[in-house]
PDB file of N, CA and C in Angstrom:
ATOM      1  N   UNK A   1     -18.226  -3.427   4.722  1.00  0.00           N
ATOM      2  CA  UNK A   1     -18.368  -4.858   4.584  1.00  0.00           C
ATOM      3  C   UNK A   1     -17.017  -5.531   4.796  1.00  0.00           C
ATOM      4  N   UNK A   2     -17.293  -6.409   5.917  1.00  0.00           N
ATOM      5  CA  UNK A   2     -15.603  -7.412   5.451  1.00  0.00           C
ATOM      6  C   UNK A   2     -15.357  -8.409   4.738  1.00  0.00           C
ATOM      7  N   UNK A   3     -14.353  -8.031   4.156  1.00  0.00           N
ATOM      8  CA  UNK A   3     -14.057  -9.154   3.169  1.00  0.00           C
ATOM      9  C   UNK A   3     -13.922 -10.672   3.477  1.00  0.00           C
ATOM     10  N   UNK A   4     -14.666 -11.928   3.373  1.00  0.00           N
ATOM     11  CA  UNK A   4     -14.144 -13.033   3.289  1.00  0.00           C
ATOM     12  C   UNK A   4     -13.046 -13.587   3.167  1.00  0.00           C
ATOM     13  N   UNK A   5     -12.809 -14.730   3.738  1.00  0.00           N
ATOM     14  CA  UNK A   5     -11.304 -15.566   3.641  1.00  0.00           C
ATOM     15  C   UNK A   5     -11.129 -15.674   2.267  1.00  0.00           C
ATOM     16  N   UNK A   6     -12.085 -16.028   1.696  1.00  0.00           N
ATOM     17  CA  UNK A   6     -11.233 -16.266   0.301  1.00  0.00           C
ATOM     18  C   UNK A   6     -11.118 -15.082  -0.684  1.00  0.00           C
ATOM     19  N   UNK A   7     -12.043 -13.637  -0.644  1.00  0.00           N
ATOM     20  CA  UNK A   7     -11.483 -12.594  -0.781  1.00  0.00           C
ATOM     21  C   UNK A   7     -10.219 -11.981  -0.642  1.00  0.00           C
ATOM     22  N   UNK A   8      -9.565 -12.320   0.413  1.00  0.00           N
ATOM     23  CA  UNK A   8      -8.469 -11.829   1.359  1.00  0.00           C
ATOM     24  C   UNK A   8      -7.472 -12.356   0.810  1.00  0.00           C
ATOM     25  N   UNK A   9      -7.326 -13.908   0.385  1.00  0.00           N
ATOM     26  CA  UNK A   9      -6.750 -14.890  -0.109  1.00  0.00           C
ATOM     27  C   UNK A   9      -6.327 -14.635  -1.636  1.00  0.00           C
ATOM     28  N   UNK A  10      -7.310 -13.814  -2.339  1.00  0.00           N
ATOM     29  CA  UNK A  10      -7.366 -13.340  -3.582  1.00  0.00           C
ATOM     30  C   UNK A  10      -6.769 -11.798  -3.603  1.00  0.00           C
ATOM     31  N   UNK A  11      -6.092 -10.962  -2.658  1.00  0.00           N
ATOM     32  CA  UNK A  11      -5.363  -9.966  -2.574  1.00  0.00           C
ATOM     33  C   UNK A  11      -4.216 -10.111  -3.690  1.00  0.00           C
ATOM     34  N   UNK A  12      -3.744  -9.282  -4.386  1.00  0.00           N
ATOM     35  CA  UNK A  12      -2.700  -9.533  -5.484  1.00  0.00           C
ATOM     36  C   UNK A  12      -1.847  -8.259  -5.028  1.00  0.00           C
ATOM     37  N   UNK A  13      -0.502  -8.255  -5.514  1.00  0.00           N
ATOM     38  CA  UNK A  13       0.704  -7.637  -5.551  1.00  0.00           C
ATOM     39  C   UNK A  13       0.088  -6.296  -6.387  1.00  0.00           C
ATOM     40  N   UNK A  14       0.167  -4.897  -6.621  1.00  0.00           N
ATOM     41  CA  UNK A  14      -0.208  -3.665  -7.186  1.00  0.00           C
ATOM     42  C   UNK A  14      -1.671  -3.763  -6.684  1.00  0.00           C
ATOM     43  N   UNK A  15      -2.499  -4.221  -6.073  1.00  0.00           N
ATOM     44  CA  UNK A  15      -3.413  -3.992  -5.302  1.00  0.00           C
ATOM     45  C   UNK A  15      -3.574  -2.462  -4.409  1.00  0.00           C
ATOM     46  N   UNK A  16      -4.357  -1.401  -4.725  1.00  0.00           N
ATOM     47  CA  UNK A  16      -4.446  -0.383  -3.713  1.00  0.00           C
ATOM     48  C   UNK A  16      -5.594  -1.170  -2.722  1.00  0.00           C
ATOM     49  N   UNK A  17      -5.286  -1.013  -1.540  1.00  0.00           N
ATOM     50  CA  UNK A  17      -6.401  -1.670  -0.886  1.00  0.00           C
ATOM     51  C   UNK A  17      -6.986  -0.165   0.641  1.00  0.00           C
ATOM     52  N   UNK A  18      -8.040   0.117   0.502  1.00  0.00           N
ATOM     53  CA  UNK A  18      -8.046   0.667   1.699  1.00  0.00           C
ATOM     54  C   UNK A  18      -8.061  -0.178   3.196  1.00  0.00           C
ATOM     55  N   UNK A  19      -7.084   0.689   3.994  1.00  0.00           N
ATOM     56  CA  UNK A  19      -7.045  -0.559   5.351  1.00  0.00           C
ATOM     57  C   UNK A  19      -7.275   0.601   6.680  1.00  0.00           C
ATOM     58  N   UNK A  20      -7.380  -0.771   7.224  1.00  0.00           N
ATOM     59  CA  UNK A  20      -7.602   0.452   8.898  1.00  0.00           C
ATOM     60  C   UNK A  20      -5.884  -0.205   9.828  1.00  0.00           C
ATOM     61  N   UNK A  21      -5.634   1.395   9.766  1.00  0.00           N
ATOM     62  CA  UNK A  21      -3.961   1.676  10.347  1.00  0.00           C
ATOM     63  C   UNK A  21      -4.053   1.735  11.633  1.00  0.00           C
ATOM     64  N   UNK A  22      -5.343   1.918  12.418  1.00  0.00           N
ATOM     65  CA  UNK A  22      -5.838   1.939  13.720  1.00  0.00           C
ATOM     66  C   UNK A  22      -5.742   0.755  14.245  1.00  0.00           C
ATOM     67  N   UNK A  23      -4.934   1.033  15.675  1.00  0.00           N
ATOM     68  CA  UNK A  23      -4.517   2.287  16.319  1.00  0.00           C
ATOM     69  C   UNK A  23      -2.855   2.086  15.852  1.00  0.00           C
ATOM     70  N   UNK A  24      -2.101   3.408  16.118  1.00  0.00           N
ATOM     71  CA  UNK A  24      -0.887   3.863  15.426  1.00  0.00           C
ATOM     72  C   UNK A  24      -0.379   3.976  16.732  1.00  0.00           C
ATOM     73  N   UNK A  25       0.816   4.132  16.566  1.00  0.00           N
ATOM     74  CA  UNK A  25       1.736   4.566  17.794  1.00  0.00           C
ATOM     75  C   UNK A  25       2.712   5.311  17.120  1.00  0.00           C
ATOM     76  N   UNK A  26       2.731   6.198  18.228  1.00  0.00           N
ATOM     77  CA  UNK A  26       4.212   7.485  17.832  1.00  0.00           C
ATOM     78  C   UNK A  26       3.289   8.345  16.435  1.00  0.00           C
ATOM     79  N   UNK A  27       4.600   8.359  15.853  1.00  0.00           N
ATOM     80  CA  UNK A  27       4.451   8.427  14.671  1.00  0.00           C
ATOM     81  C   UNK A  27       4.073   7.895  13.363  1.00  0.00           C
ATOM     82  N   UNK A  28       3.579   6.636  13.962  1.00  0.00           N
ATOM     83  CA  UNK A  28       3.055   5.935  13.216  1.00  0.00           C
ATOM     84  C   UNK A  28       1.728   6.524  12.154  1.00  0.00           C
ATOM     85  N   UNK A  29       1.521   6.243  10.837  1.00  0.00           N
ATOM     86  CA  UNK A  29       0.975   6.783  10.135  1.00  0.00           C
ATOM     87  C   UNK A  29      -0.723   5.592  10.227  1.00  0.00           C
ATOM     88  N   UNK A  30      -1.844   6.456  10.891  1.00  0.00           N
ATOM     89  CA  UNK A  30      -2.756   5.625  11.399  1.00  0.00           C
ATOM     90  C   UNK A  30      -3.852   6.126  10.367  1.00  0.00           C
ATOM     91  N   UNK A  31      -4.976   6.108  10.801  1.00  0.00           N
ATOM     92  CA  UNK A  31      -6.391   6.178  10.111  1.00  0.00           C
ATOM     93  C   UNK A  31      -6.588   4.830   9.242  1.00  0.00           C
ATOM     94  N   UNK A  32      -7.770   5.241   8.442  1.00  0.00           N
ATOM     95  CA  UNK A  32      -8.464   4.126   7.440  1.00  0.00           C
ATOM     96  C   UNK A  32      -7.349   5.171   6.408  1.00  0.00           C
ATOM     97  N   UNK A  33      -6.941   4.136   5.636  1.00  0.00           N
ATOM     98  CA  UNK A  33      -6.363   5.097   4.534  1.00  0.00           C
ATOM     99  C   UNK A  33      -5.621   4.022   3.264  1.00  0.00           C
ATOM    100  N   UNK A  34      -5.658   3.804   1.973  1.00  0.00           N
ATOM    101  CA  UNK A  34      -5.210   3.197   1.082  1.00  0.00           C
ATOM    102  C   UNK A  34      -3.866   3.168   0.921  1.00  0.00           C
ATOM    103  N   UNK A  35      -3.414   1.717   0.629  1.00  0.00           N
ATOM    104  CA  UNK A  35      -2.466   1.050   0.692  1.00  0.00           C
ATOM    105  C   UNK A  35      -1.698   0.151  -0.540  1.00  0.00           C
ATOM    106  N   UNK A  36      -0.526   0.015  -0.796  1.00  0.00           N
ATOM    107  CA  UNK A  36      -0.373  -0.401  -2.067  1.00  0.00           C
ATOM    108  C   UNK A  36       0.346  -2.002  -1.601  1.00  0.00           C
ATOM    109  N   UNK A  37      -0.058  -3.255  -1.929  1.00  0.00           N
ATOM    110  CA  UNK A  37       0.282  -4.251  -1.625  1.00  0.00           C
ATOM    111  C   UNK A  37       1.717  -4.462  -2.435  1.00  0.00           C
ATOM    112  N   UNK A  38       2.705  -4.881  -1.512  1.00  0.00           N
ATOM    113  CA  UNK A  38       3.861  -5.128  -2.514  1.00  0.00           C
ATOM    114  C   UNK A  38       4.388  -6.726  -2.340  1.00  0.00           C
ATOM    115  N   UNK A  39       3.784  -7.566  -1.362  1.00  0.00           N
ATOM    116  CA  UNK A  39       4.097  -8.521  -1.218  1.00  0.00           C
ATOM    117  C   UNK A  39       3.534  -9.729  -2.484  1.00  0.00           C
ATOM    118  N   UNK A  40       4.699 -10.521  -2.203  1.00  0.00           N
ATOM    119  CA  UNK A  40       4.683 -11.509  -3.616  1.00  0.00           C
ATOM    120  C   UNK A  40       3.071 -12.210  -3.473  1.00  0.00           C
ATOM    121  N   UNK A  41       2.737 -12.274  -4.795  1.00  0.00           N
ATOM    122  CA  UNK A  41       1.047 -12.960  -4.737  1.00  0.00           C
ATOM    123  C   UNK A  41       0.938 -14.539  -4.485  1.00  0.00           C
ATOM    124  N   UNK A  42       1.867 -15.120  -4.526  1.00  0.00           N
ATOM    125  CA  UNK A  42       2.205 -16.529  -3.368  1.00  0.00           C
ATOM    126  C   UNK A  42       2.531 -16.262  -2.430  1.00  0.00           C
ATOM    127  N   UNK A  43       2.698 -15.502  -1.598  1.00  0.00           N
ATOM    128  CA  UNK A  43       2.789 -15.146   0.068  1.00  0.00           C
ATOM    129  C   UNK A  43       0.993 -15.035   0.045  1.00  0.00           C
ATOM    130  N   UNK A  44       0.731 -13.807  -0.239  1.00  0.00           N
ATOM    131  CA  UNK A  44      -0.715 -13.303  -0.264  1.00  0.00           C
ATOM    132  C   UNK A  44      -1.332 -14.211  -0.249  1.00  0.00           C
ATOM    133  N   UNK A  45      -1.318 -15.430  -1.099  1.00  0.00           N
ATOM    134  CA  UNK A  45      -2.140 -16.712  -0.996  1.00  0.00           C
ATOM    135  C   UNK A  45      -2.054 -17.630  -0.181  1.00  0.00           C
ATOM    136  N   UNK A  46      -1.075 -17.833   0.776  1.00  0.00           N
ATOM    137  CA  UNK A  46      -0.887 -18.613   1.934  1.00  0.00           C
ATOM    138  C   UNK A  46      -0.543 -17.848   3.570  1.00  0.00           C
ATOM    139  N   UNK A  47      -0.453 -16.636   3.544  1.00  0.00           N
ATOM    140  CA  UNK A  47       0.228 -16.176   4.721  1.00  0.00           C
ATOM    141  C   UNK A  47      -1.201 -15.521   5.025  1.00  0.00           C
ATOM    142  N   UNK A  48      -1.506 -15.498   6.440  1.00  0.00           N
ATOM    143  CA  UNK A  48      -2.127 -14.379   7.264  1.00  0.00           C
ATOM    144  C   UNK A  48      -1.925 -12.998   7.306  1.00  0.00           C
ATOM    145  N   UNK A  49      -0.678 -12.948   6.628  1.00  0.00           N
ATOM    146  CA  UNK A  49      -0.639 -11.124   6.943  1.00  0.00           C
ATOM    147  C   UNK A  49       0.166 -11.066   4.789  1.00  0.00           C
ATOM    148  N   UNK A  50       0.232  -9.406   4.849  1.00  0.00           N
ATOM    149  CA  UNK A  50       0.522  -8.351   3.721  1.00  0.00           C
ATOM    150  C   UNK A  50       1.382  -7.926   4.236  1.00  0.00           C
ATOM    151  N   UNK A  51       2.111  -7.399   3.206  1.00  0.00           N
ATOM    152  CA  UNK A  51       3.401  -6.588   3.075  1.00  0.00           C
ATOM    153  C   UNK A  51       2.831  -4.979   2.585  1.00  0.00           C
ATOM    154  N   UNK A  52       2.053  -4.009   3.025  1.00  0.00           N
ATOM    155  CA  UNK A  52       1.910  -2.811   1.825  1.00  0.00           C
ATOM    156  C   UNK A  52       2.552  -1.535   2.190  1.00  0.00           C
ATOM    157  N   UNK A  53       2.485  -0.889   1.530  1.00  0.00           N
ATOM    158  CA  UNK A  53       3.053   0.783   1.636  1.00  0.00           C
ATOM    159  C   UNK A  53       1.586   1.217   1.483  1.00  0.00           C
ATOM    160  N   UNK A  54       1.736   2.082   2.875  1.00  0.00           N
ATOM    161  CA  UNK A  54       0.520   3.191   2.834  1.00  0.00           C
ATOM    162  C   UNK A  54       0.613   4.807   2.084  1.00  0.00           C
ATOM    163  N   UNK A  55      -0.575   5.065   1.626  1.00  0.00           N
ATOM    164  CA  UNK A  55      -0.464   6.162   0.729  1.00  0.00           C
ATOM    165  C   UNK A  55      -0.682   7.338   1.308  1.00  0.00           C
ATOM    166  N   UNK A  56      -0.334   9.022   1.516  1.00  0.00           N
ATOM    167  CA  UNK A  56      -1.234  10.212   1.507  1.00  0.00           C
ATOM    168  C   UNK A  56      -1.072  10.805   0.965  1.00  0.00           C
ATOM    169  N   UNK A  57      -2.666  11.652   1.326  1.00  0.00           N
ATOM    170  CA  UNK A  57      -2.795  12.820   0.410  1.00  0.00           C
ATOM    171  C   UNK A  57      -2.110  13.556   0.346  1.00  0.00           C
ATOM    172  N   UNK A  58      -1.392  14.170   1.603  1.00  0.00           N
ATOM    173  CA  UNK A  58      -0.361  14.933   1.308  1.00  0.00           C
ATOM    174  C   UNK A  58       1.309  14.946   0.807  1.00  0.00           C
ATOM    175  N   UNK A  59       0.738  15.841  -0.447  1.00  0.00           N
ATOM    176  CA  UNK A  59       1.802  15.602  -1.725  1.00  0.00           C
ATOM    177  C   UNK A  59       3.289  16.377  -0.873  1.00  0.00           C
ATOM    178  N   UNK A  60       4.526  15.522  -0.882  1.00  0.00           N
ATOM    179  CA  UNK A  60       5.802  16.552  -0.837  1.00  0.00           C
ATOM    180  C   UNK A  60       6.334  16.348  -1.965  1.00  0.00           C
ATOM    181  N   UNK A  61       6.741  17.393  -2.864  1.00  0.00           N
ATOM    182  CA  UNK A  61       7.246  17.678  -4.166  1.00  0.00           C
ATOM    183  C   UNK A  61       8.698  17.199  -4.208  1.00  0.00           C
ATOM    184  N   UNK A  62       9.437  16.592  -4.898  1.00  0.00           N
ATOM    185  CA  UNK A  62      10.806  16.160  -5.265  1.00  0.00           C
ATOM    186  C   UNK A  62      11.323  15.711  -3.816  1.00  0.00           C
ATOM    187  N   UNK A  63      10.213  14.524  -3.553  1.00  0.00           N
ATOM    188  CA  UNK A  63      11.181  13.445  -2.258  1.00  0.00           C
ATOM    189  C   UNK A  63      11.241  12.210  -2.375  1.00  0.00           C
ATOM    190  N   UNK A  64      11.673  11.990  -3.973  1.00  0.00           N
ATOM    191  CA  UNK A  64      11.887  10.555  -4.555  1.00  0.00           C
ATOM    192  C   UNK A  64      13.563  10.210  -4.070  1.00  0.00           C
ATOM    193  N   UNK A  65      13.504   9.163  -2.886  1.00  0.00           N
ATOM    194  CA  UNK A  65      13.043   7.798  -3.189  1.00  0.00           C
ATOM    195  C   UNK A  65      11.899   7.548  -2.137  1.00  0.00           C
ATOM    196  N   UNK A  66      11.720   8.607  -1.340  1.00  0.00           N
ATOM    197  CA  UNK A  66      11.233   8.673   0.346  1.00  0.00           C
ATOM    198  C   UNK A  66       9.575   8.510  -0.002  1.00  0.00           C
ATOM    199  N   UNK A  67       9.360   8.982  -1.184  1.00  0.00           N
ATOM    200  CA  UNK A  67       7.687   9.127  -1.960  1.00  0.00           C
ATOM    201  C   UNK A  67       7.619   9.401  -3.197  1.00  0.00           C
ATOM    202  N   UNK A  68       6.440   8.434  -3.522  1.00  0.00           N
ATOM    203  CA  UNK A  68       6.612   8.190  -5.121  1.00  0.00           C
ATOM    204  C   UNK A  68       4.857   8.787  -5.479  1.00  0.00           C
ATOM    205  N   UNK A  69       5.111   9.667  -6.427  1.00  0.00           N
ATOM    206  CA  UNK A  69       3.446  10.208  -6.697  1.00  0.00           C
ATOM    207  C   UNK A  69       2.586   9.398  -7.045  1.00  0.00           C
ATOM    208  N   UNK A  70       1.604   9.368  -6.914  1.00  0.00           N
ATOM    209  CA  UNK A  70       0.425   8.685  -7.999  1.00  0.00           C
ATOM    210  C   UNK A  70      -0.922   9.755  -8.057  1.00  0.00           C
ATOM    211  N   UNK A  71      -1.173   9.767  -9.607  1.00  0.00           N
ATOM    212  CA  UNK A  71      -2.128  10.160  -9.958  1.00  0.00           C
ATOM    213  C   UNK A  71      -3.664  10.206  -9.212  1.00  0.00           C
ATOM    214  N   UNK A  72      -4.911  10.371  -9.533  1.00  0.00           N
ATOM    215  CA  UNK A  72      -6.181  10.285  -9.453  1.00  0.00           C
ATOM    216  C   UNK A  72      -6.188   9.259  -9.867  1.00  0.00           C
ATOM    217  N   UNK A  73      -7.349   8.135  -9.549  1.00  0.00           N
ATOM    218  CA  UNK A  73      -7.596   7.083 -10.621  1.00  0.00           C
ATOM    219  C   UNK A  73      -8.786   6.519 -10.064  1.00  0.00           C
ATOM    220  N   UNK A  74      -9.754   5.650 -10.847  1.00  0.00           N
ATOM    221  CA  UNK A  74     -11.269   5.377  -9.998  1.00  0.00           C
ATOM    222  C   UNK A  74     -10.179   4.435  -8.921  1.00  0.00           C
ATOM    223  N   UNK A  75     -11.152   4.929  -7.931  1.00  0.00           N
ATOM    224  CA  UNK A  75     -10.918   4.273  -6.725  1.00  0.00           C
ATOM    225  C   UNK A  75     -10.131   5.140  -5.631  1.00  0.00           C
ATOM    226  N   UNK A  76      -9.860   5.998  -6.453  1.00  0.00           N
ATOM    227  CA  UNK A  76      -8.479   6.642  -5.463  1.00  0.00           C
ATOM    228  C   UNK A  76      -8.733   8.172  -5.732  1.00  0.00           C
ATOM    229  N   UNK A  77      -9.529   8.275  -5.236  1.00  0.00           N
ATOM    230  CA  UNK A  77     -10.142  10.169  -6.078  1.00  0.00           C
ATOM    231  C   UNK A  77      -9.314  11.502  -4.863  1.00  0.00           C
ATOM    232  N   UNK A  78      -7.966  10.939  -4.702  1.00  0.00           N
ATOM    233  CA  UNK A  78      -6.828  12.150  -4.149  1.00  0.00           C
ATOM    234  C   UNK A  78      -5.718  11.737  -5.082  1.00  0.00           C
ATOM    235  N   UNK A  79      -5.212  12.516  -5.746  1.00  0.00           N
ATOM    236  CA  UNK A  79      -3.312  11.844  -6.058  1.00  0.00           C
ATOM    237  C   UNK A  79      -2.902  12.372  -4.220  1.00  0.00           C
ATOM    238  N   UNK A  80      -2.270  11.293  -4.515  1.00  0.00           N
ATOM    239  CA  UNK A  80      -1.252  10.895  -3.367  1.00  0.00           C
ATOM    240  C   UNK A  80       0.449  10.425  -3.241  1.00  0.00           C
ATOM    241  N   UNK A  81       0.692  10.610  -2.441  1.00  0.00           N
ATOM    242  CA  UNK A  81       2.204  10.160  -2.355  1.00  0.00           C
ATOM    243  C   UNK A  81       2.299   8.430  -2.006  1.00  0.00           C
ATOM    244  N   UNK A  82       3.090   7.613  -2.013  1.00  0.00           N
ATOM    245  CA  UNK A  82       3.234   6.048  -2.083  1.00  0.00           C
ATOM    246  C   UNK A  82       4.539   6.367  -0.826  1.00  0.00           C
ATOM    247  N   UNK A  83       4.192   6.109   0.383  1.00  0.00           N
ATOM    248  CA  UNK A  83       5.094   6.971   1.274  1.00  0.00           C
ATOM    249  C   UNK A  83       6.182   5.324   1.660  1.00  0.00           C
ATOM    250  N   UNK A  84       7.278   5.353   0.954  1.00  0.00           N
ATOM    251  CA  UNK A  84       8.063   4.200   0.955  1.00  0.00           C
ATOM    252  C   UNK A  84       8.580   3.977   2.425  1.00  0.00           C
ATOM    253  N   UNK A  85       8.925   4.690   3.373  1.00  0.00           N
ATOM    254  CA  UNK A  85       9.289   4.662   4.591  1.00  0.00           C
ATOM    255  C   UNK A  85       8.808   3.718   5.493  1.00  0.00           C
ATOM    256  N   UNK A  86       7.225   4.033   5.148  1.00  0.00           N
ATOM    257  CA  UNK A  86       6.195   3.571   6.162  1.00  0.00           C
ATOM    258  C   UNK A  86       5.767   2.275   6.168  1.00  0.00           C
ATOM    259  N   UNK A  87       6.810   1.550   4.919  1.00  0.00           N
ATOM    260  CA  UNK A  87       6.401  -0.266   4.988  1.00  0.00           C
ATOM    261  C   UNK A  87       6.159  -0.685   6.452  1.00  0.00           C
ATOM    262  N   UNK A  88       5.037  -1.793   5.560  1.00  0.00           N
ATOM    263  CA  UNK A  88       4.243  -2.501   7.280  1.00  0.00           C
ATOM    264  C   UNK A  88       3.691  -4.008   6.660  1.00  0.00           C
ATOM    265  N   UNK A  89       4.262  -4.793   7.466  1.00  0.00           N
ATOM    266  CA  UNK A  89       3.407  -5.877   7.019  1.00  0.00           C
ATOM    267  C   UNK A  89       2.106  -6.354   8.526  1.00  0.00           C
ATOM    268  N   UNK A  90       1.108  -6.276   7.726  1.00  0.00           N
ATOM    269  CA  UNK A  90      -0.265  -5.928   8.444  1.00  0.00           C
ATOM    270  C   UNK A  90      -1.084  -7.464   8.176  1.00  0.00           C
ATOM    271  N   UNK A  91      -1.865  -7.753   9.856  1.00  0.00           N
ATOM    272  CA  UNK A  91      -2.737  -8.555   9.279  1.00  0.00           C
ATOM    273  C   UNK A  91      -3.668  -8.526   7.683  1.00  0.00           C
ATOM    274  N   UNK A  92      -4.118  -9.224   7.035  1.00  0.00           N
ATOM    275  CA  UNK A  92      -5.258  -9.176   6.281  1.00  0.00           C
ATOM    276  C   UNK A  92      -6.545  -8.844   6.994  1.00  0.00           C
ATOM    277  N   UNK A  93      -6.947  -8.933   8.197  1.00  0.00           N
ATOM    278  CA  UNK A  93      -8.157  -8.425   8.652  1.00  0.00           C
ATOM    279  C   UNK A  93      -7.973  -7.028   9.075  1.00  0.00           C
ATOM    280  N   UNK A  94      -6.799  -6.305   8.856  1.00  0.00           N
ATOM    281  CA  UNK A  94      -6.946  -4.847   8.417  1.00  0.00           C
ATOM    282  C   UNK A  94      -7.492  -4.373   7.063  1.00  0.00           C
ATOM    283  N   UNK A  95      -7.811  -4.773   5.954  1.00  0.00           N
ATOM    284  CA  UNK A  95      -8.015  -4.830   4.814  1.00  0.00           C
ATOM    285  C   UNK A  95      -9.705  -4.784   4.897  1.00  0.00           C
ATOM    286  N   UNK A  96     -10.079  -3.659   4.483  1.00  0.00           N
ATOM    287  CA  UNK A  96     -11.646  -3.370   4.437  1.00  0.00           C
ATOM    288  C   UNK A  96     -12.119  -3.579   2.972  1.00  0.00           C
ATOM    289  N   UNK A  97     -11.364  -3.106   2.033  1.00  0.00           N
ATOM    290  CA  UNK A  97     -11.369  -3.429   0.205  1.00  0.00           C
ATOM    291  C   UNK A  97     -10.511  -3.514  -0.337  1.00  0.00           C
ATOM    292  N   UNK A  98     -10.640  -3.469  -1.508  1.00  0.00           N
ATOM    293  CA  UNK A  98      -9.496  -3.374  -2.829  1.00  0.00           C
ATOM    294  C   UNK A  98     -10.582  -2.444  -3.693  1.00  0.00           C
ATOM    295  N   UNK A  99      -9.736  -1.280  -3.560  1.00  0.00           N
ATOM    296  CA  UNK A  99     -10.450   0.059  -4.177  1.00  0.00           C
ATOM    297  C   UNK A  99      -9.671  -0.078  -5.757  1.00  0.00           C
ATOM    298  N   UNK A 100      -8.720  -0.306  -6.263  1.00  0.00           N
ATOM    299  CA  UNK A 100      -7.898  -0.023  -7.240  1.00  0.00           C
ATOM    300  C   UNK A 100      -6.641  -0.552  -7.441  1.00  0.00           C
ATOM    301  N   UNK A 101      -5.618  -0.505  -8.250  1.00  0.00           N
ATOM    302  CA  UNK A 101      -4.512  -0.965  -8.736  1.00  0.00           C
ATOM    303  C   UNK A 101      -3.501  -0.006  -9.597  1.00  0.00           C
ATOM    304  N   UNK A 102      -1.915   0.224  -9.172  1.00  0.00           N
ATOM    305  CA  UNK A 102      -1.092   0.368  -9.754  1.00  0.00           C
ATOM    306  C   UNK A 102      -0.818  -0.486 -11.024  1.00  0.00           C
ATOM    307  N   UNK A 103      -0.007   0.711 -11.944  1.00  0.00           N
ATOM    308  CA  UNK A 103       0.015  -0.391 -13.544  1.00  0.00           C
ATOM    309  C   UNK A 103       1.308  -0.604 -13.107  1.00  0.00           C
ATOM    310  N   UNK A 104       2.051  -1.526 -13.835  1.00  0.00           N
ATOM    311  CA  UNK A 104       3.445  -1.768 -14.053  1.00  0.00           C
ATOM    312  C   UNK A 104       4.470  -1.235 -13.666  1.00  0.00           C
ATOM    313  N   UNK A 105       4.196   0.289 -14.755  1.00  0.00           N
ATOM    314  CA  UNK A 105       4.981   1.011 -14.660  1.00  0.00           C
ATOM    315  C   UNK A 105       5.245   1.721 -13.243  1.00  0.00           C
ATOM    316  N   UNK A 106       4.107   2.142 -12.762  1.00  0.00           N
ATOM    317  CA  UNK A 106       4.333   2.939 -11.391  1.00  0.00           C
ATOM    318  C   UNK A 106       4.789   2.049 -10.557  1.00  0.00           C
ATOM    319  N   UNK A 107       4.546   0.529 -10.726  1.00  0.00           N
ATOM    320  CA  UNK A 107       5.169  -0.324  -9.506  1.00  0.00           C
ATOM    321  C   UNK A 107       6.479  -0.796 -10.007  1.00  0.00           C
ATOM    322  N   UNK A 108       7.239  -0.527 -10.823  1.00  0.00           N
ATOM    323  CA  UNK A 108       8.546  -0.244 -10.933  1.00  0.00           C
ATOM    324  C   UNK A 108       9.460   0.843 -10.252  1.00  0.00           C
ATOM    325  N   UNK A 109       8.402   1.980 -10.431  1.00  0.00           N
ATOM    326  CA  UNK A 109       9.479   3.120  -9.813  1.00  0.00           C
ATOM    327  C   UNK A 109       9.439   3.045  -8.402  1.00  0.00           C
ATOM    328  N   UNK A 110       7.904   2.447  -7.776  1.00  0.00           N
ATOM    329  CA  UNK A 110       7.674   1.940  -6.410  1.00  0.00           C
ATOM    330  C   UNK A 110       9.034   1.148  -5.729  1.00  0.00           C
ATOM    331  N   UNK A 111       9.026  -0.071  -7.039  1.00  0.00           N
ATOM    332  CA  UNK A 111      10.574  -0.618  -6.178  1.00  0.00           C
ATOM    333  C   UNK A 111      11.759  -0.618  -6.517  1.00  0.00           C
ATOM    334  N   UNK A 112      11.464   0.044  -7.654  1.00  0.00           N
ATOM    335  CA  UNK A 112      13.304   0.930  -7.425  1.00  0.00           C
ATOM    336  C   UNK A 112      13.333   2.072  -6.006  1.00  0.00           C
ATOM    337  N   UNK A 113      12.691   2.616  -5.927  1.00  0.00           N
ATOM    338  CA  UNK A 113      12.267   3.803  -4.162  1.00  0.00           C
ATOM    339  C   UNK A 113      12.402   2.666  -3.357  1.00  0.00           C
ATOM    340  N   UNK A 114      12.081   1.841  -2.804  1.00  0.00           N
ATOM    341  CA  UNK A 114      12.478   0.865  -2.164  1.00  0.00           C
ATOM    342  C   UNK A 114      13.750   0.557  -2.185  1.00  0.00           C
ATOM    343  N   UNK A 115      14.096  -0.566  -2.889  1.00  0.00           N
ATOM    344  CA  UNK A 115      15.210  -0.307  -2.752  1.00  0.00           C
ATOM    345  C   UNK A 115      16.409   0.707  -2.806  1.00  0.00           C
ATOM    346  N   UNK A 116      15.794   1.788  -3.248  1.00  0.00           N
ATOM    347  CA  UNK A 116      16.755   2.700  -3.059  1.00  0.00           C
ATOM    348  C   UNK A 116      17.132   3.062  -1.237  1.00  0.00           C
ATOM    349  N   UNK A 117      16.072   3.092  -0.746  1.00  0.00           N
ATOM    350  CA  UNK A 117      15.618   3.484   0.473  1.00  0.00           C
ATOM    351  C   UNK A 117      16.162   2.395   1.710  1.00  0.00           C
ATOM    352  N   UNK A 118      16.027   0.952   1.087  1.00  0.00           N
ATOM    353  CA  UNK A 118      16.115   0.038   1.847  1.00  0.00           C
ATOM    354  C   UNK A 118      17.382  -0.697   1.735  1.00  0.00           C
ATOM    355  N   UNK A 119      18.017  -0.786   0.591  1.00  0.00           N
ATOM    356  CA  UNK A 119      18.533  -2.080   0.102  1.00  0.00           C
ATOM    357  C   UNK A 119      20.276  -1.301  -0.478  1.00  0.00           C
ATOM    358  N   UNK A 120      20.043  -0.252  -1.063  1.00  0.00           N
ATOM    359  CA  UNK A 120      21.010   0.270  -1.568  1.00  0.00           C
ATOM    360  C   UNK A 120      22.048   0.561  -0.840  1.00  0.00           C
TER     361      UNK A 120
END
């Protein structure tokens, strides 16, 4: 189902959203695959496009700041890696749902990895 304008409009910041990464180039990290919104929720409410980090399943063990774990959780039935590299800011009509949400805490260590990665 696609989401409506004002669905889309209602996207929030710790949002996991599944999106379609199709089509990818290079190395680009493609498929339908869940995404963690990091853009401010007043952008989200006026801009056409998202800011998110895409997630996978495949776990690499001790590659913090490059990937940050996350658990199982409804909505998200793989733990996965939060692959910080792969920031993308993506139309909203890539956005098929909002399966789930990061708490607080994990979107802290999210942007400390960021900026570690980016900014530092």
């Amino acid at each position: 189902m696609i989401p409506s304008v004002m669905e889309l409009n209602s996207i929030k910041r710790q949002d996991i959203c599944l999106i379609n990464f199709n089509p990818s180039k290079g190395n680009e990290m493609g498929k339908i695959r869940p995404a963690i919104v990091i853009s401010k929720n007043e952008d989200n409410q006026i801009l056409d496009t998202v800011v998110v980090l895409p997630l996978s399943s495949q776990i690499v063990d001790d590659s913090l700041p490059y990937r940050v774990y996350l658990p199982v959780r409804e909505g998200l039935n793989k733990e996965s890696n939060v692959c910080i590299y792969e920031v993308r800011a993506l139309s909203k009509k890539r956005i098929i749902e909002v399966v789930s949400q990061v708490t607080l805490s994990e979107m802290k260590i999210i942007e400390q990895s960021f900026c570690q990665v980016f900014i530092e």
